[in-house]
Protein backbone atom coordinates (compact mmCIF):
# COMPACT_ATOMS: atom_id res chain seq x y z
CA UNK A 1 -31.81 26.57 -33.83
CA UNK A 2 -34.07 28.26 -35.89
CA UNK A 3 -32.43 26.62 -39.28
CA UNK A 4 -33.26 23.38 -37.91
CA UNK A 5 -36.82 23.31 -39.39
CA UNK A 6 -35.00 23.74 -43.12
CA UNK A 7 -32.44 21.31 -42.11
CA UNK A 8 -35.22 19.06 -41.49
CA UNK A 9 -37.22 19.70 -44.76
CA UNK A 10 -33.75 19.70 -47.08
CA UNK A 11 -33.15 15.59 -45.26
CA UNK A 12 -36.25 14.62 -46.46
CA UNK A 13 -36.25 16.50 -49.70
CA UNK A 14 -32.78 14.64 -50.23
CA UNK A 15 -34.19 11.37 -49.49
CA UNK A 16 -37.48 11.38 -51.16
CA UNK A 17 -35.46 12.75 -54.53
CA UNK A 18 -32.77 9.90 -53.81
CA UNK A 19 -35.58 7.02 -53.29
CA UNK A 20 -37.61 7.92 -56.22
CA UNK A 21 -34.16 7.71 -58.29
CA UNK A 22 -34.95 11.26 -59.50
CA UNK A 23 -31.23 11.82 -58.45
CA UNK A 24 -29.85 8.88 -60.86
CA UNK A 25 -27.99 10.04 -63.82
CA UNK A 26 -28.83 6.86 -65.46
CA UNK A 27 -32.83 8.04 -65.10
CA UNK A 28 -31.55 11.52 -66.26
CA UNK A 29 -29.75 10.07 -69.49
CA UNK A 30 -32.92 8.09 -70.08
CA UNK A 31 -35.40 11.08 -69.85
CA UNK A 32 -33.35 13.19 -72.42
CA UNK A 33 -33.25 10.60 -75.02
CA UNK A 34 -37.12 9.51 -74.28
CA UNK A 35 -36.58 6.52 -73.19
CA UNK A 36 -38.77 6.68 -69.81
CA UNK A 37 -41.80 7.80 -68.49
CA UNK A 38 -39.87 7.65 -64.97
CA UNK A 39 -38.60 11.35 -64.69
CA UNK A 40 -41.22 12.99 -66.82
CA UNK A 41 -43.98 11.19 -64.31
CA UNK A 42 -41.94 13.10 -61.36
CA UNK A 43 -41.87 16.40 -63.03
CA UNK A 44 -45.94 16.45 -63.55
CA UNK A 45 -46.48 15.24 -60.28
CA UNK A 46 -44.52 18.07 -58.76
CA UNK A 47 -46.34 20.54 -61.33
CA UNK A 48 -49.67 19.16 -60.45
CA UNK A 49 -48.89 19.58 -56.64
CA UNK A 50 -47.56 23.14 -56.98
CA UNK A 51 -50.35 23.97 -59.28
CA UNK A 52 -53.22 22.94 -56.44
CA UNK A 53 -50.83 24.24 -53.73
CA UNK A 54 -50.97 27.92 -55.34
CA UNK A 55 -54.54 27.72 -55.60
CA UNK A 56 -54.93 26.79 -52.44
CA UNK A 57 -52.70 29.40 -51.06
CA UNK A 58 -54.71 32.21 -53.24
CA UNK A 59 -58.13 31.20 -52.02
CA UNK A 60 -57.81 30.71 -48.67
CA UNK A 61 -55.21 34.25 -48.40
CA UNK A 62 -52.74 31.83 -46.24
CA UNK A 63 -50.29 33.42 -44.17
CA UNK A 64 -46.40 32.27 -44.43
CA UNK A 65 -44.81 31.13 -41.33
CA UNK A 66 -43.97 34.81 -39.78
CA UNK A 67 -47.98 35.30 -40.33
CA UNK A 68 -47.48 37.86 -43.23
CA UNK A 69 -49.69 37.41 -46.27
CA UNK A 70 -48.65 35.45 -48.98
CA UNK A 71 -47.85 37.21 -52.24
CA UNK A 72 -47.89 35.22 -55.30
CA UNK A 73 -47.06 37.71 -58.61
CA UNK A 74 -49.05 36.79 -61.85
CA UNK A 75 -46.38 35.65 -64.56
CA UNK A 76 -45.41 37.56 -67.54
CA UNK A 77 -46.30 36.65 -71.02
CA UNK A 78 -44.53 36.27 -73.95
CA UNK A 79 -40.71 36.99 -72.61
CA UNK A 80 -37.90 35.05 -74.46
CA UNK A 81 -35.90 35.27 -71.13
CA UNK A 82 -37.75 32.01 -69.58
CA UNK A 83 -37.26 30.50 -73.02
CA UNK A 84 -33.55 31.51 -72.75
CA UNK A 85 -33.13 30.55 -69.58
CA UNK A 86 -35.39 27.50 -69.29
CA UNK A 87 -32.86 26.56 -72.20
CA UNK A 88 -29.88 26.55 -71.16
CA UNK A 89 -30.96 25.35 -67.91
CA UNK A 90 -31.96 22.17 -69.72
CA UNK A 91 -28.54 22.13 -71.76
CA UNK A 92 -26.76 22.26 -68.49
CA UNK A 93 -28.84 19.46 -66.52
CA UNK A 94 -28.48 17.12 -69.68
CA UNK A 95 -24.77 17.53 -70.00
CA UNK A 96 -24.24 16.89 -66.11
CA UNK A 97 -27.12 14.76 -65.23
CA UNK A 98 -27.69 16.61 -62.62
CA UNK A 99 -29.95 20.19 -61.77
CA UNK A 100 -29.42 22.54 -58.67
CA UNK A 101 -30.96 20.38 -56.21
CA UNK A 102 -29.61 16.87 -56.63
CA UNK A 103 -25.88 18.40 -56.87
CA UNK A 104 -25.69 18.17 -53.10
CA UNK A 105 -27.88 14.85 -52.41
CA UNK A 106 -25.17 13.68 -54.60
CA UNK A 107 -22.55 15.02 -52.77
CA UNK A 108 -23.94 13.44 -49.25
CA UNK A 109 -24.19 10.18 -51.01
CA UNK A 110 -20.54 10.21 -51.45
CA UNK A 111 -20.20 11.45 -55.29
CA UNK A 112 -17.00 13.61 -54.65
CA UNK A 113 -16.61 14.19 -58.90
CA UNK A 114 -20.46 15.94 -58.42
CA UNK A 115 -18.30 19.34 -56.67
CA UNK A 116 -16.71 20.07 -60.24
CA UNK A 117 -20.69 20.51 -60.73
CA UNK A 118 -21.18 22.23 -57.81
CA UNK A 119 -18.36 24.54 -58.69
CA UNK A 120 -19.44 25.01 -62.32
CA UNK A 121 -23.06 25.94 -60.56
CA UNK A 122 -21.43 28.40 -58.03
CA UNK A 123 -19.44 30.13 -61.02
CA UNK A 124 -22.76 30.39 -63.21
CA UNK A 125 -24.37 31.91 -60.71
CA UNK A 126 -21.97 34.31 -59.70
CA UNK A 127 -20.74 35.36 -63.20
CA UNK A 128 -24.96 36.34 -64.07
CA UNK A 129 -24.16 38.10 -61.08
CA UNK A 130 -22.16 40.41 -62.80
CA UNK A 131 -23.26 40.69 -66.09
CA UNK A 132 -27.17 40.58 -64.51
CA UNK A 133 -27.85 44.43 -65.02
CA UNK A 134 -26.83 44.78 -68.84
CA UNK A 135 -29.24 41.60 -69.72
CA UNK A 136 -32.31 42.94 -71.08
CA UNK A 137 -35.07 42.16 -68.05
């Protein structure tokens, strides 16, 4: 019972990504070969809302939902791992059409051929499992 609030949130995530066609492959194909404002206009407004909801979480010291304080780390400068990964991340979501989130909207909206995705995803994950301690961090 007390998953049910993330249940709740991960519906409506699903269905705001799904009505605002950020899920469409077709909107995906169009944003990698500049075709559309669409996608790009949905990535700034989710930067622009995370950017004023950090701030807001910093200055007023907000408390997450257990009441402990909420820690936000300063980000490094100057490491080629976020270039690395923020790379091949965008290699992968270009090829597929699809990032981490949408893979299982897609899934609940009937798009069996998305689990080879999902699959690929669960793989990726687990194989920088293994090799995650001889990267250079």
């Amino acid at each position: 019972m007390n998953y049910l609030k993330y249940i709740l949130v991960g519906f409506v995530f699903g269905i705001v990504l799904t009505k605002a066609e950020a899920v469409s492959w077709y909107r995906i194909y169009e944003m990698f070969q500049f075709q559309s404002f669409h996608m790009y206009g949905i990535i700034m407004t989710a930067i622009a809302t995370g950017l004023i909801g950090i701030q807001i979480i910093k200055r007023k010291q907000l408390k997450d939902i257990d009441g402990n304080p909420i820690n936000i780390q300063d980000k490094e400068k100057g490491n080629a791992r976020y270039w690395i990964g923020g790379t091949l991340f965008g290699l992968g979501w270009a090829m597929v059409g699809a990032c981490p989130g949408p893979i299982f909207i897609l899934l609940g909206s009937g798009f069996l051929s998305v689990g080879l995705i999902l699959i690929g995803a669960v793989f990726g994950t687990f194989l920088y499992g293994v090799v995650k301690d001889k990267l250079p961090h």
